[in-house]
Structures are given as structure tokens and as C-alpha cells.
Protein backbone atom coordinates (compact mmCIF):
# COMPACT_ATOMS: atom_id res chain seq x y z
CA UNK A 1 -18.15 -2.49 -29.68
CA UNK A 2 -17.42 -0.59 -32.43
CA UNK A 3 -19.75 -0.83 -35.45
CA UNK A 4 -16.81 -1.62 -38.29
CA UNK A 5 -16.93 -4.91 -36.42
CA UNK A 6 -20.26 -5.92 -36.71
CA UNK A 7 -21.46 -7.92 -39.86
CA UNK A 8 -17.66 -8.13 -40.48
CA UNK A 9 -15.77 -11.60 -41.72
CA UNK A 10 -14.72 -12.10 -38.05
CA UNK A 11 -18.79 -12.08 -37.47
CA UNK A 12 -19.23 -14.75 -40.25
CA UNK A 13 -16.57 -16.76 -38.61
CA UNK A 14 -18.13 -16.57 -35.02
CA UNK A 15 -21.19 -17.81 -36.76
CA UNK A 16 -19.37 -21.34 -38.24
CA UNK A 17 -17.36 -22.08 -34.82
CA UNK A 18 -21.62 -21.31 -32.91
CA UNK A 19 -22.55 -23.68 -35.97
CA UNK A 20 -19.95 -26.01 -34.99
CA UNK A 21 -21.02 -25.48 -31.33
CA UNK A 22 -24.68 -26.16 -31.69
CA UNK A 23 -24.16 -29.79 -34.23
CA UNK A 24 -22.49 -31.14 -30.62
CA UNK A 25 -25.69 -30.08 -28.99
CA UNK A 26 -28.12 -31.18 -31.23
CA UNK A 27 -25.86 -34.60 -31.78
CA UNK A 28 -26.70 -35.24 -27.42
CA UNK A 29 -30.28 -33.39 -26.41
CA UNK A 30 -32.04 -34.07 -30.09
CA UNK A 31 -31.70 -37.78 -29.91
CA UNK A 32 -33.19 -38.75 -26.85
CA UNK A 33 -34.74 -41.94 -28.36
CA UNK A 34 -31.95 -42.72 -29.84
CA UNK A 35 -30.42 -43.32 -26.42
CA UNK A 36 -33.72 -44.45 -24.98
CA UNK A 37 -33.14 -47.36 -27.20
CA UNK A 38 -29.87 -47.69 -26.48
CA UNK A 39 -30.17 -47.24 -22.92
CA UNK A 40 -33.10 -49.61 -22.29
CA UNK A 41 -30.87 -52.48 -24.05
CA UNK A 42 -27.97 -51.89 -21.89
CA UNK A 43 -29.41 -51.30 -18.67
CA UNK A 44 -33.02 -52.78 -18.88
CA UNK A 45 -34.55 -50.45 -16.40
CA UNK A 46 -38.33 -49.65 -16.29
CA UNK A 47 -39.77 -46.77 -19.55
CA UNK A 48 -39.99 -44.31 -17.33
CA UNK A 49 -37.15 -43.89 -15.30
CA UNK A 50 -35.06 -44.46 -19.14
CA UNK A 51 -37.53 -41.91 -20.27
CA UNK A 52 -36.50 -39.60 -17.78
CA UNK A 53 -32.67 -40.12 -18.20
CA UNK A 54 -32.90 -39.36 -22.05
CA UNK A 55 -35.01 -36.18 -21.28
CA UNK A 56 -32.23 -35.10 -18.68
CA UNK A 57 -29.58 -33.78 -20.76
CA UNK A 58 -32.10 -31.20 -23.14
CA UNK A 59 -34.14 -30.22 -19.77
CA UNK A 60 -30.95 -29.04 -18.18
CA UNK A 61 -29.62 -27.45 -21.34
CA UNK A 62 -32.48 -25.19 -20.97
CA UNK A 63 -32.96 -25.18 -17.33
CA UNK A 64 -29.16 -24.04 -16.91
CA UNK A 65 -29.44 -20.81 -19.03
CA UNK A 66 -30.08 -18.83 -16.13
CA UNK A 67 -26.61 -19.49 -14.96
CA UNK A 68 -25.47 -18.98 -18.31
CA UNK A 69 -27.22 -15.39 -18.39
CA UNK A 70 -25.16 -15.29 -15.21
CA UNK A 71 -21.80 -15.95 -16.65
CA UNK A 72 -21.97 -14.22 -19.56
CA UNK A 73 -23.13 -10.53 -17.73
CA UNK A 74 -20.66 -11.18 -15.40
CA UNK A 75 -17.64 -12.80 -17.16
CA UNK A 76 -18.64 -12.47 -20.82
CA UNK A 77 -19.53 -14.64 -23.74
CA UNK A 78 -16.31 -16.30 -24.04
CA UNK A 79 -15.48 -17.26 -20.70
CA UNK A 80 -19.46 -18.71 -20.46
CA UNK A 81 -18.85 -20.81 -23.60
CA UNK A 82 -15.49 -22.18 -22.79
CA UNK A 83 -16.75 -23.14 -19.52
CA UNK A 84 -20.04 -24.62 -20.45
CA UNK A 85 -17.46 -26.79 -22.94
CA UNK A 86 -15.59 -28.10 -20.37
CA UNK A 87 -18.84 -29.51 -17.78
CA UNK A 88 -20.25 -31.13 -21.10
CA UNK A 89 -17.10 -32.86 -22.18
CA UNK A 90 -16.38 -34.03 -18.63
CA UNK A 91 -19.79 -35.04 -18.03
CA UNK A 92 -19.90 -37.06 -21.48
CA UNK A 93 -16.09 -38.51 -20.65
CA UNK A 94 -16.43 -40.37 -16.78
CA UNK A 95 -20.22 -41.63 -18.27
CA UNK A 96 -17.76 -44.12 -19.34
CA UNK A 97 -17.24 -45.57 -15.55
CA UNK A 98 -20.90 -46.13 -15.34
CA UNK A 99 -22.77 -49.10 -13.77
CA UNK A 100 -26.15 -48.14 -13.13
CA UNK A 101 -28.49 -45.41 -14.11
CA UNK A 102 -27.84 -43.11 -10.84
CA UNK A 103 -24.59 -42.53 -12.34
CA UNK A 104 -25.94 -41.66 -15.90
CA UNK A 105 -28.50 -39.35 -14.39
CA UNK A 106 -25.62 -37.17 -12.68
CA UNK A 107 -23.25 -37.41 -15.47
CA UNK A 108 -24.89 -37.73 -18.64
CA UNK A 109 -28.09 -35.75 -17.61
CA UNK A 110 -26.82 -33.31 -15.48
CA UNK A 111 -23.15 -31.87 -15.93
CA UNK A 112 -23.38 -33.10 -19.84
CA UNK A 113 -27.08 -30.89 -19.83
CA UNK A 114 -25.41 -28.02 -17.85
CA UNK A 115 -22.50 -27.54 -20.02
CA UNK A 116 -24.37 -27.42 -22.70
CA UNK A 117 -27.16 -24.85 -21.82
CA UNK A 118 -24.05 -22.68 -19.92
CA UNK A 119 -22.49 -22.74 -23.81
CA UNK A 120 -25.47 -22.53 -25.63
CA UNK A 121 -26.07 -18.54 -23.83
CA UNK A 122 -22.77 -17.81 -24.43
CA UNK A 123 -22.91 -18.43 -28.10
CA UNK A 124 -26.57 -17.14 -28.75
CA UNK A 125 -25.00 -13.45 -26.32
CA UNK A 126 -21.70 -14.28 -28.97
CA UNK A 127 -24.02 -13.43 -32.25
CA UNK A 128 -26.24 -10.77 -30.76
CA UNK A 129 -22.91 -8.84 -30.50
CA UNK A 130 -21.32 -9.39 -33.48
CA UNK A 131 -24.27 -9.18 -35.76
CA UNK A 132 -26.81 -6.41 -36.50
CA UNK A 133 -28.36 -6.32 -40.18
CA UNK A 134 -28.46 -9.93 -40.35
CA UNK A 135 -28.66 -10.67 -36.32
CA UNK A 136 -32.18 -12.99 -37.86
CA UNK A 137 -30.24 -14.60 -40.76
CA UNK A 138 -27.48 -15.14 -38.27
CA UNK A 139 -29.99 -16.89 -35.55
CA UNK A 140 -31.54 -19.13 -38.08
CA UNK A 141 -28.42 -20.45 -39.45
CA UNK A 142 -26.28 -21.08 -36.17
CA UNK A 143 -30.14 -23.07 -35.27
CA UNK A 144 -29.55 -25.51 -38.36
CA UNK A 145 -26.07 -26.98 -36.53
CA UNK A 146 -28.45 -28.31 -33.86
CA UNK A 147 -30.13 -30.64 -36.70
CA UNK A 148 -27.02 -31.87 -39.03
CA UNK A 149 -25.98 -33.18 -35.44
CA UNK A 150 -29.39 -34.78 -35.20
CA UNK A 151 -28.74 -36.21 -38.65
CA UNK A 152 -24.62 -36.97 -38.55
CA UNK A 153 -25.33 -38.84 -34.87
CA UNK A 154 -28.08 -40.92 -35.69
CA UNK A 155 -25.80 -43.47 -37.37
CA UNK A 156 -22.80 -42.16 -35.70
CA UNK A 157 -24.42 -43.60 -32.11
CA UNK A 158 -25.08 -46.80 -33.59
CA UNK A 159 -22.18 -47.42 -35.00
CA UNK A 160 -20.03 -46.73 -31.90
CA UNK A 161 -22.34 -48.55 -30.01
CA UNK A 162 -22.04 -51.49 -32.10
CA UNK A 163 -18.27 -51.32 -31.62
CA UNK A 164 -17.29 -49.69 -28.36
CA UNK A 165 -20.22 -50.61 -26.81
CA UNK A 166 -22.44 -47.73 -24.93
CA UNK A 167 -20.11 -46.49 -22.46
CA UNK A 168 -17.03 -46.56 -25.13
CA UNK A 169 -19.36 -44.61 -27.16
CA UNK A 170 -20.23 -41.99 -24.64
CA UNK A 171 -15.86 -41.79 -24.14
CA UNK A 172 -15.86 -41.23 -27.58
CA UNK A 173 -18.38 -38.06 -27.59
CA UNK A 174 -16.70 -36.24 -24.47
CA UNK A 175 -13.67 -36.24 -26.21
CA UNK A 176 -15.20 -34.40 -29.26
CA UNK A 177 -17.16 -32.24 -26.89
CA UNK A 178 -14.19 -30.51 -26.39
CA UNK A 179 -14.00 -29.19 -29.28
CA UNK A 180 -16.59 -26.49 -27.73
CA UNK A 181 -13.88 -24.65 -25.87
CA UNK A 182 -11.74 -24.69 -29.02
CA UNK A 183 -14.80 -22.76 -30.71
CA UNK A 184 -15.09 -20.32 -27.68
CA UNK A 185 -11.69 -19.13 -27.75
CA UNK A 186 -12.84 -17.64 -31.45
CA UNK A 187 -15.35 -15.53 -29.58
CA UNK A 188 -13.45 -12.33 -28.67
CA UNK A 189 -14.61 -10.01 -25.88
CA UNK A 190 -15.67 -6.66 -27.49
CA UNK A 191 -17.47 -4.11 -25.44
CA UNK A 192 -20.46 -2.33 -27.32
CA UNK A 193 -21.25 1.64 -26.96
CA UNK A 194 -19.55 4.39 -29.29
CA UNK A 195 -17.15 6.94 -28.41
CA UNK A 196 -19.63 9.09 -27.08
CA UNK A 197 -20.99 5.85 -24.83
CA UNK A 198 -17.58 5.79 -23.46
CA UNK A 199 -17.24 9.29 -22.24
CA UNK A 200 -21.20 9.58 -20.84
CA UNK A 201 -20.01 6.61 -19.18
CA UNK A 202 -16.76 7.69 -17.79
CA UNK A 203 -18.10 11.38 -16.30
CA UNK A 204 -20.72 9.37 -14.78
CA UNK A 205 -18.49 7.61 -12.95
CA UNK A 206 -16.14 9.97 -11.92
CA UNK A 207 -18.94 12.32 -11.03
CA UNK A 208 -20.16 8.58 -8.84
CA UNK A 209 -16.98 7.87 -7.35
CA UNK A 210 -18.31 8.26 -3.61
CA UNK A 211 -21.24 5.46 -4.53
CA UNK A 212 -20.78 2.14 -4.81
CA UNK A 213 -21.29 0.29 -8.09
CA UNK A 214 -24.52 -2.48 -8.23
CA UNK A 215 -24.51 -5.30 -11.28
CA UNK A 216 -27.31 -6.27 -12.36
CA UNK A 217 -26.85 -10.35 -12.71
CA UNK A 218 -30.56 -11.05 -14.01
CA UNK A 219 -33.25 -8.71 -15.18
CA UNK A 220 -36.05 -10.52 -13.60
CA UNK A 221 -38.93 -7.47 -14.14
CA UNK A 222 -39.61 -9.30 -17.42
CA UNK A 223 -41.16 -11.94 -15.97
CA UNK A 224 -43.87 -8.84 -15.00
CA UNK A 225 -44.85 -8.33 -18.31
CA UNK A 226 -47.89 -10.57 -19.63
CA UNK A 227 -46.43 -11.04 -23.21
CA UNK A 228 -43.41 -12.81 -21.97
CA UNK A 229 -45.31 -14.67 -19.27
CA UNK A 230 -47.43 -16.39 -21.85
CA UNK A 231 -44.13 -16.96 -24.20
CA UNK A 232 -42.71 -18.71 -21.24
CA UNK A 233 -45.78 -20.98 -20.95
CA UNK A 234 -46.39 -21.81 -24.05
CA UNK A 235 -42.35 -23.30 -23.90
CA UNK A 236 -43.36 -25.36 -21.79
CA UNK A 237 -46.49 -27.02 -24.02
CA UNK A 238 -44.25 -26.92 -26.74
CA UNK A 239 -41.20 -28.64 -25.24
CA UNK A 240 -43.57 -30.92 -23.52
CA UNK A 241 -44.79 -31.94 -26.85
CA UNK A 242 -41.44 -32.07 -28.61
CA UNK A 243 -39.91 -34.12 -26.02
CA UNK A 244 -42.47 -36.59 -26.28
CA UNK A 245 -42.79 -36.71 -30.24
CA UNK A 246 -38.51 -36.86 -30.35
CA UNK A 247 -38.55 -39.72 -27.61
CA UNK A 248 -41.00 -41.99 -28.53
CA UNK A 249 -40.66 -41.77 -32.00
CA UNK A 250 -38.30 -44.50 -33.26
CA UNK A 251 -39.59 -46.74 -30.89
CA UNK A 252 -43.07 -46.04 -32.62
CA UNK A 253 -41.65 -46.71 -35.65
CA UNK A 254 -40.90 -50.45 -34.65
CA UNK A 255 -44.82 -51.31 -35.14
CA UNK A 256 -44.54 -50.99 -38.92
CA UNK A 257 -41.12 -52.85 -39.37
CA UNK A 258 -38.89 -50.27 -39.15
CA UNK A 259 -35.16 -52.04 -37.78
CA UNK A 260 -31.90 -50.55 -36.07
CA UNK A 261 -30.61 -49.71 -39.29
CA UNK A 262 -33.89 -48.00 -40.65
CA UNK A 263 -33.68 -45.03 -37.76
CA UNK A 264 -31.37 -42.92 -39.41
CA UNK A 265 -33.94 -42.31 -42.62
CA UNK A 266 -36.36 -41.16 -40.11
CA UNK A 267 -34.04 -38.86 -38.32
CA UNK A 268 -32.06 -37.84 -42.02
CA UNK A 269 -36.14 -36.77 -43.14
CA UNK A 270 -36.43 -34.89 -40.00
CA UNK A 271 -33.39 -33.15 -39.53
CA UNK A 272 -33.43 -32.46 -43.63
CA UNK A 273 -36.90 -30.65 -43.30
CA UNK A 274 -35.94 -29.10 -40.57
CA UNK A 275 -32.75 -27.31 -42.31
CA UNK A 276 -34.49 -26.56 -44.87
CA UNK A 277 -37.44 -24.81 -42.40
CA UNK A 278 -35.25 -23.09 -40.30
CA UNK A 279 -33.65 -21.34 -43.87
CA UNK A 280 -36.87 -20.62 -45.18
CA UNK A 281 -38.15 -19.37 -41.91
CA UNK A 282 -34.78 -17.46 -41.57
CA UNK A 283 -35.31 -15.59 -44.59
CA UNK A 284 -39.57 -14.72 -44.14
CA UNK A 285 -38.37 -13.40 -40.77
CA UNK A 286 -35.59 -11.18 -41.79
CA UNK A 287 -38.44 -9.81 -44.15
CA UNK A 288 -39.73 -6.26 -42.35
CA UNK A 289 -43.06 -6.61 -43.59
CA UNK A 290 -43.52 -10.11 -41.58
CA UNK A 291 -44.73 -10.60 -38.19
CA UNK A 292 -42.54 -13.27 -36.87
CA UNK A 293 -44.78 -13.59 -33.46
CA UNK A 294 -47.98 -14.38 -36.07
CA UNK A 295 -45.75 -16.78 -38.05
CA UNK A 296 -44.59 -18.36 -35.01
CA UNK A 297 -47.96 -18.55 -33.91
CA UNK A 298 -49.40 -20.84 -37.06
CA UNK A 299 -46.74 -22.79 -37.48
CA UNK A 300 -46.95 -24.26 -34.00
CA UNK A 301 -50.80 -24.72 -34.58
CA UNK A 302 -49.84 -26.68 -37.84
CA UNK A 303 -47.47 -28.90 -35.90
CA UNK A 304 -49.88 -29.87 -33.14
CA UNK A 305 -51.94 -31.00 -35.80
CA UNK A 306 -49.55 -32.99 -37.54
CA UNK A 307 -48.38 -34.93 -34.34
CA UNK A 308 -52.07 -35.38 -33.37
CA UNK A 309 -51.74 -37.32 -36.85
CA UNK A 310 -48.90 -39.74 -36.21
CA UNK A 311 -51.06 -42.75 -35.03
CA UNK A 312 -53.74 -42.19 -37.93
CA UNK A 313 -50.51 -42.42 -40.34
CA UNK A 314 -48.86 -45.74 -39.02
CA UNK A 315 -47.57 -46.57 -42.24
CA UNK A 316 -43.98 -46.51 -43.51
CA UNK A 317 -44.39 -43.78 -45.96
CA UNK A 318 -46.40 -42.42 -43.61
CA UNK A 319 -44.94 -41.60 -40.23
CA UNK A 320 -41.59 -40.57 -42.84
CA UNK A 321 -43.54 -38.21 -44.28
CA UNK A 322 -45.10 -36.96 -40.81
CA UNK A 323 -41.25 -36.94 -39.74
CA UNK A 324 -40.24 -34.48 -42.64
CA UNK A 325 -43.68 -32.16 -42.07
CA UNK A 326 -42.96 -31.56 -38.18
CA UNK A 327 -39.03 -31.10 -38.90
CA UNK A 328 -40.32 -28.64 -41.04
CA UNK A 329 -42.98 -26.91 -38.99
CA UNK A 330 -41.31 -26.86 -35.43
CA UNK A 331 -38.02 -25.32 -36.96
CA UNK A 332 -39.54 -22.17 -36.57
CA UNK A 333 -39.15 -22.06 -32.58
CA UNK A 334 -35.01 -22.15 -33.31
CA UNK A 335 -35.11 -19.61 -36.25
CA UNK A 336 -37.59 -17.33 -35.19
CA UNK A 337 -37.82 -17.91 -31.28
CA UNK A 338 -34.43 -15.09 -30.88
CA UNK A 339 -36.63 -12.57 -33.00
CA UNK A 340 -39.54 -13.08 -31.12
CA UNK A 341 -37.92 -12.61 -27.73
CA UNK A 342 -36.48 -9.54 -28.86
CA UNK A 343 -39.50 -8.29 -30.47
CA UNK A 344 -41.80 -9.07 -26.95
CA UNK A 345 -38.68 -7.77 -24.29
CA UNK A 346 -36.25 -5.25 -26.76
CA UNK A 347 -32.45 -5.80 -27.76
CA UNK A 348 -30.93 -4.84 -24.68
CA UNK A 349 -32.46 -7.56 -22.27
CA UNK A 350 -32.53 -10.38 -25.17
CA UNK A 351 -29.91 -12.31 -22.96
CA UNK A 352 -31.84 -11.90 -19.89
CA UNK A 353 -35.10 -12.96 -22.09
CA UNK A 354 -33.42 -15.94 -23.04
CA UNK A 355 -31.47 -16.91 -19.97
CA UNK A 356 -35.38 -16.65 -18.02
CA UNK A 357 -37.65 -18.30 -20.63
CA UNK A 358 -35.13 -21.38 -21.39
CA UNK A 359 -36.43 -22.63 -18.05
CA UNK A 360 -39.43 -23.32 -18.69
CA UNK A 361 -38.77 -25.49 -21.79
CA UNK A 362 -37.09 -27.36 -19.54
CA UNK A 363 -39.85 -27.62 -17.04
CA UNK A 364 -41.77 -29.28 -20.60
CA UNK A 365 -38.75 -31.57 -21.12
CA UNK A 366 -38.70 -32.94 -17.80
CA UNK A 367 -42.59 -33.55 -17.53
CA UNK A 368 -43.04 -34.73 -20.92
CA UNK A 369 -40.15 -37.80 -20.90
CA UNK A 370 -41.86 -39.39 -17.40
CA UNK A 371 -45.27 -38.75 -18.25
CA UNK A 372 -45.12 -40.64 -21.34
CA UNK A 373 -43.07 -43.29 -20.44
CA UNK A 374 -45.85 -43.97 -17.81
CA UNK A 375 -48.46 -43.39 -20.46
CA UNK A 376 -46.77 -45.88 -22.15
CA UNK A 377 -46.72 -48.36 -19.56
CA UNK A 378 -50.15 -48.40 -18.41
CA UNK A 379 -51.39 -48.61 -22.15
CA UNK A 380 -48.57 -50.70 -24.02
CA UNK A 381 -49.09 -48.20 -26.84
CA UNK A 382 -47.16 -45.50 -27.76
CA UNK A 383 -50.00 -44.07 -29.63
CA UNK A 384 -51.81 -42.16 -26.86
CA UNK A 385 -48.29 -40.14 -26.13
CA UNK A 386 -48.74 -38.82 -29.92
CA UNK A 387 -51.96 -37.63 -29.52
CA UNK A 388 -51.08 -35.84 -25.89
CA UNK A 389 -47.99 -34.45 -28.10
CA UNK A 390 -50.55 -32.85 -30.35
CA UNK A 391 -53.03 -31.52 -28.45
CA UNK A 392 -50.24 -29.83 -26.32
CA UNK A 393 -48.61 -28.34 -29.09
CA UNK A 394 -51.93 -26.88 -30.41
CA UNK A 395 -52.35 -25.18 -26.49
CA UNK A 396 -48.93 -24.10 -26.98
CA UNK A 397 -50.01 -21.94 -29.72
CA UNK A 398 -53.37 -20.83 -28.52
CA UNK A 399 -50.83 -18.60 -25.53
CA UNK A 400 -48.95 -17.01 -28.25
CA UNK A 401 -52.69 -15.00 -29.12
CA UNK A 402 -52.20 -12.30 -26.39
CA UNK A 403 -48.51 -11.45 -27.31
CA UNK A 404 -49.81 -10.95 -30.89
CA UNK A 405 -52.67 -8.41 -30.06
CA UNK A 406 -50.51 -6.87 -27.52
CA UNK A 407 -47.96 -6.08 -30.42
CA UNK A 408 -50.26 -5.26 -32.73
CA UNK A 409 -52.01 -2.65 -30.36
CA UNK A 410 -48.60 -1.33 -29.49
CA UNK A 411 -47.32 -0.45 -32.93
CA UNK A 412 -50.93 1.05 -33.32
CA UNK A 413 -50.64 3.37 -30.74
CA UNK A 414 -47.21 4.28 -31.78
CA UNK A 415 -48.38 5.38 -35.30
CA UNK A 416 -51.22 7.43 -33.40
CA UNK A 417 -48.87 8.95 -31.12
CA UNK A 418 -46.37 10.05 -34.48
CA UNK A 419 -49.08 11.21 -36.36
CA UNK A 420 -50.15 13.49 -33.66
CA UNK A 421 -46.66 14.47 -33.02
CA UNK A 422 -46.09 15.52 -36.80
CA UNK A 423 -49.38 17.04 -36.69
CA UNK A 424 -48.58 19.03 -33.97
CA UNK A 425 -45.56 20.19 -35.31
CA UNK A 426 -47.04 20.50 -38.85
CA UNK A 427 -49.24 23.33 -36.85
CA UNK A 428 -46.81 25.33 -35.05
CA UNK A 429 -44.45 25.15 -38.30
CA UNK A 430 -47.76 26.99 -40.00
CA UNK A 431 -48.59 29.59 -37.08
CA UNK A 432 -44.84 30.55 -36.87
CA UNK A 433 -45.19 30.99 -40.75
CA UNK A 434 -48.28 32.82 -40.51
CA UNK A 435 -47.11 35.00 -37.85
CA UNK A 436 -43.69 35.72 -39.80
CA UNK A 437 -45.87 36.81 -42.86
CA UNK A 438 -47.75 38.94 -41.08
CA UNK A 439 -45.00 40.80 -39.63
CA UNK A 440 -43.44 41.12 -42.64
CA UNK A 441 -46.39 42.39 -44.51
CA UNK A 442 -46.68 44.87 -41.70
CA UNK A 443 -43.05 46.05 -41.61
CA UNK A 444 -44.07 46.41 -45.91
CA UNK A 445 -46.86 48.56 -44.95
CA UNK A 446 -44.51 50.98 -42.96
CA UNK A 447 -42.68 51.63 -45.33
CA UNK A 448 -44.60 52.36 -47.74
CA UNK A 449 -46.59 54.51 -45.70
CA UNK A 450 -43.37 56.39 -44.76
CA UNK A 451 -42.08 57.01 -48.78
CA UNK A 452 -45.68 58.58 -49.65
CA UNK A 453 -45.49 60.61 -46.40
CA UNK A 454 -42.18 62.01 -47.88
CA UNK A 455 -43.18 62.54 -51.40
């Protein structure tokens, strides 16, 4: 890709139609108890098989970004978010001929969940290209789209429930998921490299004709390096806690009187906080002076503390306010988590960094929904899934410790290794000075030697 292109207006408008992209995300895998509500009405099925269905779609939006890092090496951005459009449409669409909740689990969980992890690497591989300078700025603000769809679907599911019933409202929602594959066509294939890229490239291949070609689909050597490893774990803690905090949540909120029509203020003070978060943490990140890995670090201490809180808060003005302070606090895992993978596996294998540690917050998703809705059932209170939530955020950011000193040390021993470099150069620059001098002085000393010898 040629660099005029990067940054440019076509960037900026890549960004809205990835802004666009992630709203119809956030609108499906953020509201899980939204639909557990919803779903538990309707179908009356036991908490923790409905706990399990709600969790479905999110855990396969991050457990299908393998296949997504798949796509997009092998077919490009473009063709990975189109597609990815087209399972999560279809799978939101025939939920409409559903009778039980084996048919929601294969078409609202899976192929809705798929598609939308398959577009969600396409788009995320989409900005990495086109931006540079503001690749963090760019990260953070595509990550807000997830939460106005938390916000703008929190009344918009009730209200189409209320008069299409739940399966017309599901209808309703594949048809507007297709309006991810008219924001992929936006995303033009551009190839990156200069001129110079081109032509190493081309007399390598000419000079390689006899041998056959090998792609790479998946860098999986990453996995090898501790940093990452304990990244990858502590997505699980976190999404485990998440999950359970997201799910459980409005139900919760039912002890202290809050109604149908009272969910959307506690989703509007979450999502809200959460904008606002992800621009603040945008901004601190694109800072160079800030460690985003520390940053990332504290805040997910801060929010295990907070959800360890929930129950102690039962009041109205209370668990709002609790809302609006996690919102706030876990934003920074969608505007800082793309500069932290880079930062802990480099620029070039950020797609396969994402594509391989999305997994694993799906292995949280899928362990947190069941094990609380169990929790729940063998208490009767959902207060003992809040205070799981916290403790294993807080674990969550206890793994993040090692990737921190390991960074730390690194750019340490980089500075030693420059300084020693400059200073080694710094010496030869004076002994080849020294040396000219001398010969110099010498060829001065001829000379005059030879004028006096004349005289």
C-alpha cells in the first residue's frame, strides 16, 4: 500500500462504515441479558441452558477469529467482512422459524456469532492497513460503535418485542445485519510494501521460480512466547467476568424495583461511560510517554473491584452508578487491547495476535454464562455471580504483571545495547581522528624538515 493512502479521507471513511459495523455487533453479543430476559419469557427453559444461549453469540464472535485470521491472509479484508455479513444476517433472519431452543443455539448462537467474529477480523485487519499515525485513535473509536449499539438496542429489543413478538424481532435484525456487507464493499484491497518492496519481491521470485510457494495461514509461534500466553489467559478471566456482570445484570436489577422499561437507563449509563472511556483511553494511549500494557493493567484491577461491589450497592442509585464506573473502567480492553497486542507480538503479526487470543475470550464467555446460571440456581441469588465476576476480573489483571516487566526489561536492554553501540562508535570516530591528526602532524613535520634542509 502506498503511504499517500494511509491516514487519508478514504481511511476516515473506512473508519465510519467499521463504526457502523461494530454498533450491529455490540447491538447482538453486548446484550445478552437483554435476551436472557427475553428468552426465558418466551421459551421458559431452565437459567442455565438460557444462560448459555445468550452467551453463544459473543463466545463465537471471538472463538471464530481464527477463521477470520484465515480469510483475511488468504482472501483479504474485504472478502472476510462481506462474508462474515452474510452468516450473521442469515443466522439472525431463519431465527425467525424457531420453536425450541436447539434451533436458537444453531442459529442465533452459532452462524449469527460466526459471522460476526469472521467480520469483526476483517474490519479490525481493514484499519491496521489504512491507518498509521492514528492506527490507536482509530482502534478506540471504531471500539465505541460496539456500545451506541448496546445503548440504541436496549429499547430497540423491547420495543420490537413488544410488537413483533421475539422471533419477528430477530427477522427484523437479520435484515439490518446486512447492512455489514454494504460496509465491506467500502473496504478496498490495497497491498502494503513500497516500490522497492515490490521489486525485492519480484527478483525473489523469479530467482524462486523452480520452488514452490508456502502461505502461511496462521502464525501460531506466538502462542510460544510467555507475554502473549498470559494475555491470552487473562481474556479468559476477563471475559469470564464480563459475561457474567453483562448477563445477570438487569435481572439483578429487578430486586430493587427496577421494571421492563427501567433497563435501558442502566444500559444508556453503561454504554455512555463506556464511550466516554474508550475516548479518554484512546487519547492516554496514543500518548508516547504512556504504557498502555500498565494502564491496561490497573484499570482491570479497578473493575474487579467495582463488580466485587455490586451486591454491597443494591440500591437504585447505586448499582446505576456501579453501571457507569465499570462501563468506564472495562472500556479499556476495546481501546487499548489492539495496542497492547501489537506492543507484546509487533505490527506485522497483529492479525495473527488477534485472530489467536480472541479464542480464549471466548473460552471465558462460554464458561462464565453456564456457570452462573447454575450459581444462580443452587443459591436463588444473583449476588454470589457478582462477587465471582469480581474476584475473576482482579486475577485477570494479576497475569498482565509478567508482560509488563517483560516490556519494561526489553526496552531496558535496548537502551543498553544503543548506548554501547554509540559508544562504540563514538570511539572509533575518535581513534580514526586521532590517527588522522597524527599523520597529518607528521606529513607537517616533513616538510618542514625538508625547507630548512634546503635553506
Amino acid at each position: 500500500m502506498q503511504h499517500e493512502y494511509r491516514d487519508s479521507a478514504w481511511s476516515w471513511l473506512v473508519l465510519f462504515c467499521v463504526l457502523c459495523c461494530q454498533i450491529l455487533l455490540g447491538g447482538i453479543c453486548l446484550l445478552g441479558g437483554m435476551y436472557y430476559i427475553v428468552f426465558t419469557n418466551a421459551l421458559g427453559e431452565n437459567p442455565v441452558e438460557i444462560s448459555w444461549l445468550c452467551s453463544l453469540p459473543a463466545s463465537m464472535w471471538f472463538l471464530a477469529s481464527p477463521a477470520g485470521s484465515v480469510l483475511t491472509n488468504r482472501y483479504g479484508y474485504r472478502v472476510c467482512s462481506f462474508v462474515g455479513g452474510v452468516l450473521a444476517a442469515g443466522g439472525l433472519s431463519i431465527s425467525y422459524f424457531a420453536v425450541d431452543s436447539t434451533f436458537l443455539f444453531i442459529s442465533y448462537g452459532l452462524l449469527t456469532g460466526i459471522g460476526l467474529g469472521i467480520n469483526y477480523n476483517g474490519c479490525m485487519s481493514a484499519i491496521n492497513i489504512y491507518f498509521d499515525k492514528y492506527k490507536t485513535l482509530a482502534h478506540g473509536i471504531s471500539s465505541i460503535g460496539n456500545n451506541v449499539g448496546l445503548i440504541l438496542f436496549s429499547e430497540f429489543i423491547l420495543v420490537l418485542e413488544e410488537h413483533f413478538g421475539w422471533r419477528g424481532m430477530l427477522l427484523i435484525q437479520g435484515g439490518i445485519m446486512f447492512n455489514l456487507c454494504a460496509c465491506a464493499v467500502v473496504m478496498f484491497p490495497v497491498k502494503m510494501g513500497s516500490d522497492r518492496d515490490k521489486n525485492q519481491q519480484q527478483s525473489h521470485s523469479v530467482t524462486n521460480l523452480s520452488k514452490p510457494v508456502k502461505t502461511r495461514l496462521m502464525n501460531f509461534s506466538i502462542l510460544k512466547k510467555l507475554s502473549f500466553a498470559c494475555l491470552c489467559a487473562s481474556h479468559v478471566f476477563f471475559n469470564f467476568s464480563y459475561g457474567v456482570f453483562i448477563l445477570h445484570l438487569p435481572s439483578y436489577s429487578r430486586d430493587i424495583g427496577f421494571g421492563k422499561n427501567d433497563y435501558g437507563s442502566l444500559f444508556l449509563s453503561h454504554g455512555i461511560c463506556n464511550i466516554i472511556g474508550k475516548v479518554f483511553y484512546s487519547f492516554l494511549g496514543h500518548h508516547p510517554r504512556i504504557n498502555v500494557i500498565f494502564v491496561y493493567t490497573i484499570s482491570l484491577f479497578a473493575t474487579g473491584i467495582c463488580m466485587g461491589l455490586t451486591p454491597v450497592l443494591l440500591t437504585r442509585a447505586g448499582i446505576l452508578a456501579i453501571a457507569g464506573i465499570v462501563g468506564f473502567l472495562s472500556c479499556v480492553t476495546g481501546a487499548l487491547i489492539n495496542a497492547v497486542v501489537i506492543k507484546i507480538v509487533g505490527f506485522r503479526r497483529f492479525s495473527d495476535g488477534i485472530g489467536m487470543s480472541l479464542p480464549f475470550k471466548a473460552t471465558g464467555n462460554m464458561i462464565g454464562g453456564p456457570v452462573a446460571g447454575a450459581l444462580f440456581k443452587s443459591t436463588g441469588s444473583y449476588a454470589f455471580s457478582f462477587y465471582m465476576a469480581g474476584a475473576s476480573m482482579i486475577c485477570s489483571s494479576c497475569l498482565m504483571i509478567y508482560p509488563i516487566v517483560h516490556e519494561r526489561t526489553s526496552r531496558r536492554t535496548c537502551k543498553e545495547t544503543d548506548i554501547q553501540i554509540v559508544s562504540e562508535k563514538d570511539l572509533r570516530f575518535i581513534v580514526d581522528d586521532t590517527i588522522e591528526s597524527t599523520a597529518v602532524a607528521e606529513k607537517q613535520c616533513e616538510s618542514d624538515h625538508f625547507l630548512n634542509a634546503n635553506r
